[in-house]
PDB file of N, CA and C in Angstrom:
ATOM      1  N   UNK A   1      79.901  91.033  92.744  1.00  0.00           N
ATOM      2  CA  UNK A   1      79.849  92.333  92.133  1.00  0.00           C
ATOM      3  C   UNK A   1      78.399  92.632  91.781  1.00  0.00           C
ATOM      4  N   UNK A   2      77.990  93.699  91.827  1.00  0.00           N
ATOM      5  CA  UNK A   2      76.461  94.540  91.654  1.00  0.00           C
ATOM      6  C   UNK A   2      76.450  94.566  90.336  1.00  0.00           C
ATOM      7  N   UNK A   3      75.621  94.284  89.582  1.00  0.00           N
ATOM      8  CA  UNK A   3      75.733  95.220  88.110  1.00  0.00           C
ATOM      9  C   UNK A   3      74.608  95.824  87.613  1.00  0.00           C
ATOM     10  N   UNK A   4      74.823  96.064  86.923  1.00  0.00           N
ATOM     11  CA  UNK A   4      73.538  97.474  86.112  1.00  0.00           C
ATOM     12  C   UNK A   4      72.304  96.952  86.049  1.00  0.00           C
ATOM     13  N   UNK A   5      72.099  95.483  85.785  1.00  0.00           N
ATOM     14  CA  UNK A   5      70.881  95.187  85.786  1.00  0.00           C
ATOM     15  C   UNK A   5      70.091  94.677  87.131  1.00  0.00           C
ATOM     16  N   UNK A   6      70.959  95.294  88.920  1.00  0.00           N
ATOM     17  CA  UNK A   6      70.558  94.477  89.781  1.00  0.00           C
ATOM     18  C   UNK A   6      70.976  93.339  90.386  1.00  0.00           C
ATOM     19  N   UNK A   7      71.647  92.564  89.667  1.00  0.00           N
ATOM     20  CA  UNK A   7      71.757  91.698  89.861  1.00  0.00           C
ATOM     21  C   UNK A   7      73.347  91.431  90.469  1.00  0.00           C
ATOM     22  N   UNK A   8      73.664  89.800  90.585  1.00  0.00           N
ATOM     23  CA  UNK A   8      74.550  89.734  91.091  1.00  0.00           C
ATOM     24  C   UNK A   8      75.607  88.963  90.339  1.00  0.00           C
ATOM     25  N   UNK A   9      76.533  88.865  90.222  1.00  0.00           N
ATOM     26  CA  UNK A   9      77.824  88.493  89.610  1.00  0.00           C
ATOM     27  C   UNK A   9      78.894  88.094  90.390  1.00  0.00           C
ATOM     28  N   UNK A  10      79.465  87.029  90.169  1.00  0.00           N
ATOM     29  CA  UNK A  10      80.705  86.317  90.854  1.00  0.00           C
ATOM     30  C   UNK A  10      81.398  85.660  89.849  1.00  0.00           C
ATOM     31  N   UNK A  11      82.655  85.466  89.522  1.00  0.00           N
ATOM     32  CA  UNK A  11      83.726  84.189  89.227  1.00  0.00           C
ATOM     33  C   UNK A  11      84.080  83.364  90.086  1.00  0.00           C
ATOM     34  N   UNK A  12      83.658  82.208  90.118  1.00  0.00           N
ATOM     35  CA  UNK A  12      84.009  80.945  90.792  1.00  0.00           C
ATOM     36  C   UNK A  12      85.368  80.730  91.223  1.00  0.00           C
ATOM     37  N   UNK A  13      85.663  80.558  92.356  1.00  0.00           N
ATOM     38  CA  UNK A  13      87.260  80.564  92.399  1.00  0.00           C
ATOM     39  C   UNK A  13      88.553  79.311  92.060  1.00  0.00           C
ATOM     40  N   UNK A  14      87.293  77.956  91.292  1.00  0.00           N
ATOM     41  CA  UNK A  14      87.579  77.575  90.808  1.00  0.00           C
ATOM     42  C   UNK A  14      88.835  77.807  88.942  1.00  0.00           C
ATOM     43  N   UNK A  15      87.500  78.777  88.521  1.00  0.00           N
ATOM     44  CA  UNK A  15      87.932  79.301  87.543  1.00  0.00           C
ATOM     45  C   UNK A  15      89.462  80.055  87.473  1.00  0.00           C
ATOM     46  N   UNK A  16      90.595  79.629  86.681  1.00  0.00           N
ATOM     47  CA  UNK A  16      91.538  80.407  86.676  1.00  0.00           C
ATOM     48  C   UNK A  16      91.980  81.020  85.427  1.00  0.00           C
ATOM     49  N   UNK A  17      91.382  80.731  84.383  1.00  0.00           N
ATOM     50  CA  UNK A  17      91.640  81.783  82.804  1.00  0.00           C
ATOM     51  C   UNK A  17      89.499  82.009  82.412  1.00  0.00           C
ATOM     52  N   UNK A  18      89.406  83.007  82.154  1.00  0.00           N
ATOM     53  CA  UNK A  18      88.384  83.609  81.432  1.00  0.00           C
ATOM     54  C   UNK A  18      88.539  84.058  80.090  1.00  0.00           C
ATOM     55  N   UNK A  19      87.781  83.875  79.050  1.00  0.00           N
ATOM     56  CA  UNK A  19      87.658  85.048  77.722  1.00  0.00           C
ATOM     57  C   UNK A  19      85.945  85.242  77.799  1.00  0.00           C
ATOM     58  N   UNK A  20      86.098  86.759  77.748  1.00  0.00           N
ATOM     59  CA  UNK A  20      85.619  88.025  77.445  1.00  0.00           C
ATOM     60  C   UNK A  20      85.271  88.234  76.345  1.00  0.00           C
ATOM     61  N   UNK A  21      83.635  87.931  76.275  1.00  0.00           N
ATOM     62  CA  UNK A  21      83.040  88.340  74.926  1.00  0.00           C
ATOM     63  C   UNK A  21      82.167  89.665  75.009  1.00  0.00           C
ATOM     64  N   UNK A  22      82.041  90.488  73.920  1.00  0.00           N
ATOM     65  CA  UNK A  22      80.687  91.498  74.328  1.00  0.00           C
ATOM     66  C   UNK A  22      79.895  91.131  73.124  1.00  0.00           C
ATOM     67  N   UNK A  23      78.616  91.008  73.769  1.00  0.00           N
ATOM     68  CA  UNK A  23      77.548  90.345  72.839  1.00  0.00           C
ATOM     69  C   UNK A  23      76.353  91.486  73.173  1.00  0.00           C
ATOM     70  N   UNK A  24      76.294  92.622  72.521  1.00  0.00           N
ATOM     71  CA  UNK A  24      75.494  93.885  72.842  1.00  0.00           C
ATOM     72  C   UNK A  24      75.497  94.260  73.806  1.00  0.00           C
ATOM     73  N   UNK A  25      74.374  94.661  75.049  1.00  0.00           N
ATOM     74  CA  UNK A  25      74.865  94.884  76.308  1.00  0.00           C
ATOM     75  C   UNK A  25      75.348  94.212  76.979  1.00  0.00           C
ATOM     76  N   UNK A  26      75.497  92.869  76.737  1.00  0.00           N
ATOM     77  CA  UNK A  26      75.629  91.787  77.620  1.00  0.00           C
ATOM     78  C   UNK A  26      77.086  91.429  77.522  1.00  0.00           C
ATOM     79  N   UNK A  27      78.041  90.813  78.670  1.00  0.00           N
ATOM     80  CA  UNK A  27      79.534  90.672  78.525  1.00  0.00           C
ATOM     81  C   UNK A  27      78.848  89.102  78.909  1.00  0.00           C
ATOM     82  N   UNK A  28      79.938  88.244  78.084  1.00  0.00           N
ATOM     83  CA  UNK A  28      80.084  86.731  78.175  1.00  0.00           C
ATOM     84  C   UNK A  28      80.973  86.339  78.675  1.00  0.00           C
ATOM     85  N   UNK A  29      81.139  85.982  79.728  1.00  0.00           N
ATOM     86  CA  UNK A  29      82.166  85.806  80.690  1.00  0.00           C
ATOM     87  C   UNK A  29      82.222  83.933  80.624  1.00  0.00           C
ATOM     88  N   UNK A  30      83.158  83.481  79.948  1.00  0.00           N
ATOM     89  CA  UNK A  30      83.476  81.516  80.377  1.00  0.00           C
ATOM     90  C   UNK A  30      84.771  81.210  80.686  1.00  0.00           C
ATOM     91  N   UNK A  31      84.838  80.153  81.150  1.00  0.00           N
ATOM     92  CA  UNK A  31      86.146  79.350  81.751  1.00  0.00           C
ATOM     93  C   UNK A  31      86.851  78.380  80.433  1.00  0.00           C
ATOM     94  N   UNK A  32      88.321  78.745  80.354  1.00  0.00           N
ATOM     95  CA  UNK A  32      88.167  78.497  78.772  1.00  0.00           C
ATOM     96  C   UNK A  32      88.611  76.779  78.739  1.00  0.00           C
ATOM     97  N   UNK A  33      88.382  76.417  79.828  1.00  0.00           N
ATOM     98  CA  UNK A  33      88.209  75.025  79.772  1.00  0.00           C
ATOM     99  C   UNK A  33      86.842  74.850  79.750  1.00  0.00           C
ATOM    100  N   UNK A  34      85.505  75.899  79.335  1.00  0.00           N
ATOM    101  CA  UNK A  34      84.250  75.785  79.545  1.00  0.00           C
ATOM    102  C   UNK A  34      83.615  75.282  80.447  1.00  0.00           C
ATOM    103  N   UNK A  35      84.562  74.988  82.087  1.00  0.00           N
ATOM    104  CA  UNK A  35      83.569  73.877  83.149  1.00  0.00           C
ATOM    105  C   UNK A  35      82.339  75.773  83.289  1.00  0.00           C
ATOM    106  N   UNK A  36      82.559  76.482  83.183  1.00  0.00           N
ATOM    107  CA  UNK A  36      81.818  77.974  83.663  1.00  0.00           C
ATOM    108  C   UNK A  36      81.696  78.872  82.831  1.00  0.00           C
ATOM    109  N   UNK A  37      80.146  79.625  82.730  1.00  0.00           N
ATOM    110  CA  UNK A  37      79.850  80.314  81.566  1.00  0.00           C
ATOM    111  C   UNK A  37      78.855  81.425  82.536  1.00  0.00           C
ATOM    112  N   UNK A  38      78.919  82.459  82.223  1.00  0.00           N
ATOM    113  CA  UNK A  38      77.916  83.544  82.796  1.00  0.00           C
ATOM    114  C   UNK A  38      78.203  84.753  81.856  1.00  0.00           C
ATOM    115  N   UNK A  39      76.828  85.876  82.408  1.00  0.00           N
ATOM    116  CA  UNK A  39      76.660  87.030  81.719  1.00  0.00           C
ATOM    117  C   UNK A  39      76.180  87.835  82.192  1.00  0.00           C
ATOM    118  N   UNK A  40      76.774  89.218  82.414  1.00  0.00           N
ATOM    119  CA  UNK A  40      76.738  89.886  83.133  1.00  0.00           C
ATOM    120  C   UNK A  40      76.607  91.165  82.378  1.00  0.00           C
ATOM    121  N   UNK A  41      75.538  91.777  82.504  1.00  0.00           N
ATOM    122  CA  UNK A  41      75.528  93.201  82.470  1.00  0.00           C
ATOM    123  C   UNK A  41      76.146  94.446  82.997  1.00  0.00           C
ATOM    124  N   UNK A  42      77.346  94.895  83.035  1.00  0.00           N
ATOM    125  CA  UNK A  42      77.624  95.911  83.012  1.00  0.00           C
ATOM    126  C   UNK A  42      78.866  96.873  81.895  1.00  0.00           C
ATOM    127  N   UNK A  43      79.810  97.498  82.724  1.00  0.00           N
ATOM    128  CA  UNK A  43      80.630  98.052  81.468  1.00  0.00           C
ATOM    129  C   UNK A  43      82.173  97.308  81.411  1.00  0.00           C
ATOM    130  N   UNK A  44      83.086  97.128  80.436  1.00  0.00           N
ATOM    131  CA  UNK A  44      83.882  96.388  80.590  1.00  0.00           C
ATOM    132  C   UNK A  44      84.853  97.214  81.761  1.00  0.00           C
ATOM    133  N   UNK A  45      85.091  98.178  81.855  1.00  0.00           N
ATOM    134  CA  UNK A  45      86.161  99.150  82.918  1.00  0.00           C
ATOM    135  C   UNK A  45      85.491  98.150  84.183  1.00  0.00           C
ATOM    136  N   UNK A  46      83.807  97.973  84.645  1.00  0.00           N
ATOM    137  CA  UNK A  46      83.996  97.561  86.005  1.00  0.00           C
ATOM    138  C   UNK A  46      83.981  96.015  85.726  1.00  0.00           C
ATOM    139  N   UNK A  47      83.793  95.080  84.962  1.00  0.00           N
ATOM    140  CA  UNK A  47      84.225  94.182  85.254  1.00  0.00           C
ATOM    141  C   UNK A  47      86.210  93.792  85.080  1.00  0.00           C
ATOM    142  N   UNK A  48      86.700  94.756  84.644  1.00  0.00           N
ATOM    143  CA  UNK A  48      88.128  94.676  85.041  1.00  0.00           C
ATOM    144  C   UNK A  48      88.180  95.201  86.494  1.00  0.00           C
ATOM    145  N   UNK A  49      87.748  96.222  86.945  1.00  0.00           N
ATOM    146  CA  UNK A  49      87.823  96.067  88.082  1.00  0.00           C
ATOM    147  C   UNK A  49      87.539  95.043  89.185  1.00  0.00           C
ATOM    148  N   UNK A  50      86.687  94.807  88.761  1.00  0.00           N
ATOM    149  CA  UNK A  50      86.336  93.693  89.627  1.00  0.00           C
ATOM    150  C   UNK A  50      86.791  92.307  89.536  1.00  0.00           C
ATOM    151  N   UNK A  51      87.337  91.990  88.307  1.00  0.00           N
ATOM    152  CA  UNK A  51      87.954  90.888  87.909  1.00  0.00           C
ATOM    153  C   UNK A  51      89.721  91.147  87.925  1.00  0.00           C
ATOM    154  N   UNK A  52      90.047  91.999  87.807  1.00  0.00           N
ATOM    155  CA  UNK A  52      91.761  91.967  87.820  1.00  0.00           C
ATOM    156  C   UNK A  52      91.995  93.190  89.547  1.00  0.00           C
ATOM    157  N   UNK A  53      91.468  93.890  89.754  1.00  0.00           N
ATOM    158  CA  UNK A  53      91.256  94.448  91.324  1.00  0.00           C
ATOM    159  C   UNK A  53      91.109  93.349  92.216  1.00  0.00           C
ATOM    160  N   UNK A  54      89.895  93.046  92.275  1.00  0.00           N
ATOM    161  CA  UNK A  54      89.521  92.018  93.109  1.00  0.00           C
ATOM    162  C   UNK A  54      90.320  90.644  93.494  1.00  0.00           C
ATOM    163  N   UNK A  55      89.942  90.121  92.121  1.00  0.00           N
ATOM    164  CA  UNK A  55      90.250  88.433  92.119  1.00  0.00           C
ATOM    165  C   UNK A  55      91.799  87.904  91.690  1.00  0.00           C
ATOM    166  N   UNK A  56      92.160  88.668  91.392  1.00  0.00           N
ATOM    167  CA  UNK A  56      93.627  88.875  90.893  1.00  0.00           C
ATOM    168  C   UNK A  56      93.737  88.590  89.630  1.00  0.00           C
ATOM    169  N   UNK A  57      93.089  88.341  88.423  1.00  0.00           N
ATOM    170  CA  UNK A  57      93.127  88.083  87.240  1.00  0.00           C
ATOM    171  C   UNK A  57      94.178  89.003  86.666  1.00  0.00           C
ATOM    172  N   UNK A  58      94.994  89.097  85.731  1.00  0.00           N
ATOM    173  CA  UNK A  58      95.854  89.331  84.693  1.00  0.00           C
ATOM    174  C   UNK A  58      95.624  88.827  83.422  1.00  0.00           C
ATOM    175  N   UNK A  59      96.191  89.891  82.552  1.00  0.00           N
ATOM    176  CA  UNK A  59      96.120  89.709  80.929  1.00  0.00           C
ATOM    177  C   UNK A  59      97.716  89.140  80.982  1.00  0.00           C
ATOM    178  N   UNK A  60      97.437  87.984  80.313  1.00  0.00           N
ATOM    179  CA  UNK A  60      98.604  87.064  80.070  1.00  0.00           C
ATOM    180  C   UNK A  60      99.140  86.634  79.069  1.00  0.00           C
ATOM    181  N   UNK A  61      98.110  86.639  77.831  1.00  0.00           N
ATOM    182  CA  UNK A  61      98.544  86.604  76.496  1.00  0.00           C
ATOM    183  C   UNK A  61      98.787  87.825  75.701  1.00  0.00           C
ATOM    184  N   UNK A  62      98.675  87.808  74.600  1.00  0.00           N
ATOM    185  CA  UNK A  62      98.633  88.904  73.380  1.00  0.00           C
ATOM    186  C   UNK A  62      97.397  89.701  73.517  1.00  0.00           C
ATOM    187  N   UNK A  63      96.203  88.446  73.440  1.00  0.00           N
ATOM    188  CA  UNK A  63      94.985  88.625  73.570  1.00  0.00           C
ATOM    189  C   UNK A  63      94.625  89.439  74.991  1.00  0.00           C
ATOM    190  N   UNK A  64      93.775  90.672  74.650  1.00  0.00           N
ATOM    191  CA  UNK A  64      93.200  91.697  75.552  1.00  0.00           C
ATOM    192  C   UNK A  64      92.301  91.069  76.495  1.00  0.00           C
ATOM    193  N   UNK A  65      91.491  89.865  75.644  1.00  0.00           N
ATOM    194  CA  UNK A  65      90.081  89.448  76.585  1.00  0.00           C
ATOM    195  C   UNK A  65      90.473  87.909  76.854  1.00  0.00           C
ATOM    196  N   UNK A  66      91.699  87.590  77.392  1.00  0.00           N
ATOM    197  CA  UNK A  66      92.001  86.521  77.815  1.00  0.00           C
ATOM    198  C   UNK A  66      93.101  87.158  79.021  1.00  0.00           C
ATOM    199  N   UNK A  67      92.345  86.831  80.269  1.00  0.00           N
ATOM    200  CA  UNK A  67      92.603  86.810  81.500  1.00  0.00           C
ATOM    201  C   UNK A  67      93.065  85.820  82.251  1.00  0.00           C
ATOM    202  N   UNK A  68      93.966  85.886  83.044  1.00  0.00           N
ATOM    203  CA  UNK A  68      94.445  84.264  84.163  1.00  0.00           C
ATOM    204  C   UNK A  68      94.571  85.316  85.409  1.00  0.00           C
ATOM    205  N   UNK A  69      94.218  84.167  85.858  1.00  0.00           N
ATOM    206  CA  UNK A  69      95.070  84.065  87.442  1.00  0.00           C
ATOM    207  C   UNK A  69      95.756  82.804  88.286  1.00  0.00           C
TER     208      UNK A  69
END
């Protein structure tokens, strides 16, 4: 995925649950077994897109910013 700052962005397809932090502009994206941690600049709408569109991620708990696939 492209994001606002240029750059480039991926989830490992290792990774199968993420939580979703926003830490000012920056989104904190880790593997909540922590083996994976990244940060990505853009808005949360496109990293759902790109994370539940794309990769197949789903909201699976209660929790909004806890994703599986």
């Amino acid at each position: 995925m492209k994001t606002n700052d240029n750059t480039s962005f991926s989830i490992p397809s290792h990774v199968k649950e993420v939580d979703i932090f926003r830490v000012g502009q920056l989104i904190e994206v880790h593997s909540t077994d922590f083996s994976w941690k990244s940060n990505v600049v853009c808005s949360v709408m496109e990293l759902k897109t790109y994370a539940k569109g794309r990769l197949g991620f789903r909201q699976t708990t209660p929790n909004k910013w806890r994703w599986s696939r």
